[in-house]
Protein backbone atom coordinates (compact mmCIF):
# COMPACT_ATOMS: atom_id res chain seq x y z
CA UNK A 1 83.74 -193.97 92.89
CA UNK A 2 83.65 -196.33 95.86
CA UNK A 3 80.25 -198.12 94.81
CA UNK A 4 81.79 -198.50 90.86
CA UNK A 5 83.21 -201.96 90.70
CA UNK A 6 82.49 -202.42 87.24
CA UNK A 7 86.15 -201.03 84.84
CA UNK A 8 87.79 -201.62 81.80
CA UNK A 9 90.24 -204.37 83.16
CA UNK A 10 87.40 -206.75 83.83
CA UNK A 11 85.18 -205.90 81.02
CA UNK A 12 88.53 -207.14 78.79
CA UNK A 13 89.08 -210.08 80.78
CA UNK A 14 85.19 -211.28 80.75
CA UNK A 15 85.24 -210.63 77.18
CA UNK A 16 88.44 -212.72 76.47
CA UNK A 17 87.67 -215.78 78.96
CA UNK A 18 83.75 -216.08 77.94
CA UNK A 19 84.53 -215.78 74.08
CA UNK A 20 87.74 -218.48 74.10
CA UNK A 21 84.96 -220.81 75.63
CA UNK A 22 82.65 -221.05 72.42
CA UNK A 23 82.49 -223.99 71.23
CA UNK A 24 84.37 -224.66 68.16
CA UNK A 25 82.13 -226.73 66.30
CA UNK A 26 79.19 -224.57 67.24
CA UNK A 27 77.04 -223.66 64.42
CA UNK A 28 77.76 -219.91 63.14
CA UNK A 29 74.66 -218.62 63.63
CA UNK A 30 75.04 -219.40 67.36
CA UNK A 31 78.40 -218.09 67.98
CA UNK A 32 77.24 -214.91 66.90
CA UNK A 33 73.80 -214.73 68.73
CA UNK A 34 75.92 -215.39 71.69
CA UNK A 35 78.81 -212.92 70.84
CA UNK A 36 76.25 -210.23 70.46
CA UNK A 37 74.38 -211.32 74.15
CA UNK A 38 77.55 -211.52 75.91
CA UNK A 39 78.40 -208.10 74.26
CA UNK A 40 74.57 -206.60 75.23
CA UNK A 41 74.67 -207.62 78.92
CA UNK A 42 78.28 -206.29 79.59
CA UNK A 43 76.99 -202.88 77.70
CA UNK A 44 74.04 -202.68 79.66
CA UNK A 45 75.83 -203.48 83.13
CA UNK A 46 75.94 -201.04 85.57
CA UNK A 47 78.65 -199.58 87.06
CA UNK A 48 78.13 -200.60 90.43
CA UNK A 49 77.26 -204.56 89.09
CA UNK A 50 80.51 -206.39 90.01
CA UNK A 51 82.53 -208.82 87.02
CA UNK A 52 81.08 -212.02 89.26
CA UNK A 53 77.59 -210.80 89.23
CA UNK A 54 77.78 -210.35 85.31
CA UNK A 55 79.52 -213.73 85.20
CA UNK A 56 76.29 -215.26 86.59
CA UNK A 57 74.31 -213.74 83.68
CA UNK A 58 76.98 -214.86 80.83
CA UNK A 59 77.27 -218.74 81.96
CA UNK A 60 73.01 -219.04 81.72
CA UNK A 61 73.60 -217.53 78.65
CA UNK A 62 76.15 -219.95 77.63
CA UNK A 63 73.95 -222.96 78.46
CA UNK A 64 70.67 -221.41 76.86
CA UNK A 65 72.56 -221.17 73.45
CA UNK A 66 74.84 -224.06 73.47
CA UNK A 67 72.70 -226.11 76.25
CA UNK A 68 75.82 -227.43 78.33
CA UNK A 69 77.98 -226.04 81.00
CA UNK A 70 81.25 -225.89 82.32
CA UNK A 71 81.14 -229.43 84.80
CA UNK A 72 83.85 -228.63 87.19
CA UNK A 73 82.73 -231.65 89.91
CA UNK A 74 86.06 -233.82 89.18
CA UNK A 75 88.12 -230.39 89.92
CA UNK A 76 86.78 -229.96 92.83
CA UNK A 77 86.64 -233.76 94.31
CA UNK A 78 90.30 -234.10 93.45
CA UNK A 79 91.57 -230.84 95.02
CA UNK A 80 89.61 -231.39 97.78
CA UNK A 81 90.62 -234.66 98.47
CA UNK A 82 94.40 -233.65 97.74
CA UNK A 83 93.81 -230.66 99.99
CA UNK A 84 93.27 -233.10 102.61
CA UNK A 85 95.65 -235.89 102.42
CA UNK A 86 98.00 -232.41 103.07
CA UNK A 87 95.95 -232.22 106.11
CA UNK A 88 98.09 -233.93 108.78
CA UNK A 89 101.04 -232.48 107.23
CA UNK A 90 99.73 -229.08 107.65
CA UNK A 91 97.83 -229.47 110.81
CA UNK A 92 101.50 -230.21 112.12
CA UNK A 93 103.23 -227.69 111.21
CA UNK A 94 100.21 -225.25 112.63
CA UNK A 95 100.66 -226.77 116.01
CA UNK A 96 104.69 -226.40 115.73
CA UNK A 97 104.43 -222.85 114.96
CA UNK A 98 104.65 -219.90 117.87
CA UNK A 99 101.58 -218.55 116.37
CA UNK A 100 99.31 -220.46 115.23
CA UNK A 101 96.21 -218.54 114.33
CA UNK A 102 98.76 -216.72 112.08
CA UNK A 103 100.02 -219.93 110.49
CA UNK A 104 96.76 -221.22 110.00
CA UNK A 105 95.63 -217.79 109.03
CA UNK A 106 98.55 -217.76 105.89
CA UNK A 107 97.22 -221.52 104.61
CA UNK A 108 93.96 -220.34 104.25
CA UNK A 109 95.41 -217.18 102.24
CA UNK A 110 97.58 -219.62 100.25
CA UNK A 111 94.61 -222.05 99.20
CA UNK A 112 93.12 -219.04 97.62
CA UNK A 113 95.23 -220.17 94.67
CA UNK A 114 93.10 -222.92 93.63
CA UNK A 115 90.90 -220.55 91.19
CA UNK A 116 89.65 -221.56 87.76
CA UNK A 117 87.49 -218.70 87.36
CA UNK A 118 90.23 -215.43 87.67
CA UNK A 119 93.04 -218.49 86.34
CA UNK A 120 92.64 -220.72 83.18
CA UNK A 121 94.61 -223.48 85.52
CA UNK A 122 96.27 -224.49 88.46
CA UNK A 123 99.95 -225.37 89.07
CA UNK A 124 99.92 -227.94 91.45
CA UNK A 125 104.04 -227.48 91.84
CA UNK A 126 103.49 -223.92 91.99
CA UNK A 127 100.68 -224.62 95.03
CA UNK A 128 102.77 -227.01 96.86
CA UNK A 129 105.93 -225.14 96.93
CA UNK A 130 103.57 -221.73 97.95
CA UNK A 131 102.19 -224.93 100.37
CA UNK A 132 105.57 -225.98 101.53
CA UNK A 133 106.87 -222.09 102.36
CA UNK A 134 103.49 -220.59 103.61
CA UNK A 135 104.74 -219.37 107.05
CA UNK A 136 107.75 -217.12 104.79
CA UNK A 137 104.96 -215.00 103.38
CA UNK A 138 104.18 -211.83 105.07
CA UNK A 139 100.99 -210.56 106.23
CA UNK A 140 99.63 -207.48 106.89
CA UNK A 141 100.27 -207.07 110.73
CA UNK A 142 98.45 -204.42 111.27
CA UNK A 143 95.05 -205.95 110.34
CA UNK A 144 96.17 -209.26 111.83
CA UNK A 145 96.34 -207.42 115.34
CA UNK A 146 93.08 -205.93 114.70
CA UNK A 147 91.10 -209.10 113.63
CA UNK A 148 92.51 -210.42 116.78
CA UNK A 149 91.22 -207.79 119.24
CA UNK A 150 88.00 -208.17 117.29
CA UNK A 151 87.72 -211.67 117.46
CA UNK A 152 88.61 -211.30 121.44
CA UNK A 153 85.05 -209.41 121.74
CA UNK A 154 83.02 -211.02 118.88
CA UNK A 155 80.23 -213.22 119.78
CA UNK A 156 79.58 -214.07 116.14
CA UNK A 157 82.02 -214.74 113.20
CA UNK A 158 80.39 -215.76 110.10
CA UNK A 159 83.29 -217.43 107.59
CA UNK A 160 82.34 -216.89 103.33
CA UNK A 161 84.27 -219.27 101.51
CA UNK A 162 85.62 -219.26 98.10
CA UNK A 163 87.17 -222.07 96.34
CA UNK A 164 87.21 -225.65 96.33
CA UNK A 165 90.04 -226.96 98.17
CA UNK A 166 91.07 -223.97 99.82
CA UNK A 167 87.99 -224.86 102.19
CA UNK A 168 89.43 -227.35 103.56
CA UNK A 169 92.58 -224.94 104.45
CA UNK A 170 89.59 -222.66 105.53
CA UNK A 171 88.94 -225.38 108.53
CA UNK A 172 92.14 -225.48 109.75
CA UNK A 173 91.99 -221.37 109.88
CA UNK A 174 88.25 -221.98 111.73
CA UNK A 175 90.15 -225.17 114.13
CA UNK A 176 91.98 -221.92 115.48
CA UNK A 177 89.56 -219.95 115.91
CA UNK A 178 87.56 -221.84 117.86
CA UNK A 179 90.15 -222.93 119.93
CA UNK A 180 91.68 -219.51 120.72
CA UNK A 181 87.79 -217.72 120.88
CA UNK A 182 85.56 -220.40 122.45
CA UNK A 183 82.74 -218.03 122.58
CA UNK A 184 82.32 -216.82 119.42
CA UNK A 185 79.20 -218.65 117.53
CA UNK A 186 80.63 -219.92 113.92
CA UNK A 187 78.84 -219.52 110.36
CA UNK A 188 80.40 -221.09 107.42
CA UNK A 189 78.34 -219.88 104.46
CA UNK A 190 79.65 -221.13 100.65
CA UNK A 191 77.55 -220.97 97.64
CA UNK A 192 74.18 -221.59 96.88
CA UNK A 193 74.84 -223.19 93.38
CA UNK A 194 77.48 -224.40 91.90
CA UNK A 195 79.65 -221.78 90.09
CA UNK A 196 82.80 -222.38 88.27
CA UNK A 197 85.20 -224.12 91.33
CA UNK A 198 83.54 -222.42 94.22
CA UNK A 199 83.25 -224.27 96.94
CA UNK A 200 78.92 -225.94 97.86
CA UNK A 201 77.75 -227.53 100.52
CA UNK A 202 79.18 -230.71 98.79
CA UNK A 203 82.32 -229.50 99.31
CA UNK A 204 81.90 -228.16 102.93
CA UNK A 205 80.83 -232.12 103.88
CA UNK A 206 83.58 -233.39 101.47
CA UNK A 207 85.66 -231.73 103.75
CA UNK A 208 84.33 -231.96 107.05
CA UNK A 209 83.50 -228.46 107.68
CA UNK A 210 80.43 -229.03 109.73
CA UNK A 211 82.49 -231.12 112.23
CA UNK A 212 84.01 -227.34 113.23
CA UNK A 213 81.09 -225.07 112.57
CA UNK A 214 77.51 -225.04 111.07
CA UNK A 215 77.47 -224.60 106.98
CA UNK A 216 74.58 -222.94 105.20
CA UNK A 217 74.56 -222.06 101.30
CA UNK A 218 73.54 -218.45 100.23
CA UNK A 219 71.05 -219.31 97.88
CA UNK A 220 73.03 -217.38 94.61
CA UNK A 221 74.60 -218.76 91.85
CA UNK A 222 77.45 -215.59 91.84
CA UNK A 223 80.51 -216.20 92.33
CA UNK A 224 80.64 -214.13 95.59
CA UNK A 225 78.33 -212.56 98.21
CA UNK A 226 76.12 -209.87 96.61
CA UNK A 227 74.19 -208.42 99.16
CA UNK A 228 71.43 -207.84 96.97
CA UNK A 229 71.41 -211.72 95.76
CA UNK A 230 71.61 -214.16 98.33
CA UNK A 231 68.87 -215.46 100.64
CA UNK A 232 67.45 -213.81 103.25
CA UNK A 233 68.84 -216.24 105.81
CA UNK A 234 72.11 -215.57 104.35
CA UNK A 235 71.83 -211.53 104.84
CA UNK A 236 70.56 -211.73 108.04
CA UNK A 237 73.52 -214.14 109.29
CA UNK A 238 75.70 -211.19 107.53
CA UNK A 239 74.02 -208.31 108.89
CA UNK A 240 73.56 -209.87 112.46
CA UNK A 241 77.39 -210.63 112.89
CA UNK A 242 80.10 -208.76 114.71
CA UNK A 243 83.51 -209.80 112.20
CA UNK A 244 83.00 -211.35 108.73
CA UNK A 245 86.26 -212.83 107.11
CA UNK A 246 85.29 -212.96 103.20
CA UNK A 247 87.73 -215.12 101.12
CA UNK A 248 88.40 -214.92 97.52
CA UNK A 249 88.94 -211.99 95.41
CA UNK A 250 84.76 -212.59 94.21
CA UNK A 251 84.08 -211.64 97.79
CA UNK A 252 86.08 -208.73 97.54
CA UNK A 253 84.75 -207.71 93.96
CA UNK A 254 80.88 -208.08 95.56
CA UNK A 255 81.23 -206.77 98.96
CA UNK A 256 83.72 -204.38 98.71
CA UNK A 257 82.64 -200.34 100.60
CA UNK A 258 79.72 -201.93 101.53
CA UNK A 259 80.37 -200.83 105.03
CA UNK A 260 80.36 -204.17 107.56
CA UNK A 261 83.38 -204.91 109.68
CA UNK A 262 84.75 -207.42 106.85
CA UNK A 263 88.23 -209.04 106.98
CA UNK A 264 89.17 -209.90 103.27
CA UNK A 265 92.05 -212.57 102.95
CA UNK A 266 92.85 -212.99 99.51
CA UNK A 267 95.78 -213.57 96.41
CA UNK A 268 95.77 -211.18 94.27
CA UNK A 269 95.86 -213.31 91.23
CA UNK A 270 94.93 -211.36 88.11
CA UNK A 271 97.08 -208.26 87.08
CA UNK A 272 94.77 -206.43 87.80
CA UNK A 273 94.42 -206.87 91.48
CA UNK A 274 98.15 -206.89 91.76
CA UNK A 275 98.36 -203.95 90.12
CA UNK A 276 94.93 -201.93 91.74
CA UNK A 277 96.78 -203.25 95.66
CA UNK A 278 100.47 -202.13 94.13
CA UNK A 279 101.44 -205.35 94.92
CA UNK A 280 103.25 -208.36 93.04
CA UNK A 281 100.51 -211.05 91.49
CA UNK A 282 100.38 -214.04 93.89
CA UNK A 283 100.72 -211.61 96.84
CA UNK A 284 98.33 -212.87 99.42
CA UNK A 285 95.84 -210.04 101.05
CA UNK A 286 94.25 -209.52 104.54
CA UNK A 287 92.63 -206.20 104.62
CA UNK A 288 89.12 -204.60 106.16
CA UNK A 289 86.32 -203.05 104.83
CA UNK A 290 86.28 -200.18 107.37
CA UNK A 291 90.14 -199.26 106.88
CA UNK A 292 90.76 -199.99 103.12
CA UNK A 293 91.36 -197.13 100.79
């Protein structure tokens, strides 16, 4: 059971999201070739294919039959760039707190929010105020204390990002790092392509991410990490490192029992998640790959 990620929960949710996006004034015959598609490749999935992987397949199906995609470049611009006029604010209150790998550590859980793939929006009242109280929310100490003794003997960290926007929180998390572990070598790695609001190599330089650590993409158009999918640069920068922190429950979906010493920090934003980590939704996540059950 630990290799299935595939389950009834996400086949419902792919099936609700990716039909509600048809277009309306779509001729008939289309919006049932594409019905019927999007039904076939969710039939014929796997068990072990995880919901991002089959997302991949659904949007080139969506822009083969209706030829246009979901543009989400404004989205991300404008959180990024509201991400970082936060940035002094933030970088502030990291510096004012007694620990501040932690407090850094709970932004970059927090910016996890920004999702318009397992969300159809974003409260920006709702992120501010989970903004304004991040260092109230707990954290699972446990794993912190273990990520630090890891980090302590690490000599390379490679960093997968998630979202646009919450990368730039991601840097502030990395500033830390680097500051408290001077010896570790850094690897940010985001996407390949661009996928729904996941953070590109556009985004990393929107942000300034290379100014803390060296940014590759992974080659792959999923909305995660599969191991099996991204470039062989990518793999060997996985395979070759000592800690991993994954972000994003897409991560989680495609590397999750795969067996490497990863640190997930995530919210648990769809019911699903809340309900699979008995947890309530919006409850932000750090655990590892080695220890989860």
């Amino acid at each position: 059971m630990e290799n299935t990620r595939l389950n009834f929960e996400c086949i419902s949710c792919l099936l609700d999201k990716h039909l509600k996006k048809i277009p309306q004034n779509a001729d008939e015959s289309l919006k049932l070739k594409y019905a019927k598609e999007l039904l076939k490749m969710i039939y014929e999935a796997e068990p072990q294919v995880s919901a991002p992987e089959i997302t991949e397949q659904i949007t080139e199906l969506y822009a083969e039959i209706f030829g246009c995609s979901e543009d989400f470049t404004e989205i991300k611009r404008y959180f990024n760039e509201l991400m970082l006029s936060k940035e002094t604010q933030i970088n502030t209150k990291i510096q004012d707190s007694k620990d501040k790998l932690c407090a850094a550590l709970k932004y970059a859980m927090l910016g996890n929010y920004i999702d318009f793939g397992a969300m159809n929006s974003v409260d920006e009242n709702k992120l501010s105020d989970m903004l304004e109280n991040a260092q109230e929310i707990e954290i699972n100490n446990l794993e912190y204390n273990n990520l630090k003794n890891d980090l302590k003997t690490a000599k390379k960290l490679v960093y997968l990002t998630d979202n646009c926007g919450e990368i730039a929180l991601d840097k502030q998390f990395l500033k830390q790092i680097k500051l408290q572990f001077p010896k570790i070598e850094l690897q940010v790695i985001v996407r390949g392509k661009n996928v729904l609001n996941d953070a590109t190599m556009e985004d990393a330089l929107q942000v300034g991410m290379p100014e803390i650590a060296p940014v590759i993409g992974n080659g792959s158009g999923v909305a995660g990490n599969s191991l099996g999918k991204i470039s062989a640069v990518a793999l060997e920068k996985i395979n070759n490192a000592d800690v991993i922190i994954a972000k994003g429950q897409g991560n989680f979906e495609t590397l999750c029992f795969c067996g490497k010493n990863i640190y997930y920090i995530f919210m648990c934003k769809c019911k699903f998640f809340a309900n699979r980590f008995g947890v309530p939704q919006y409850t932000g996540m750090l655990i590892n790959d080695l220890r989860m059950k």
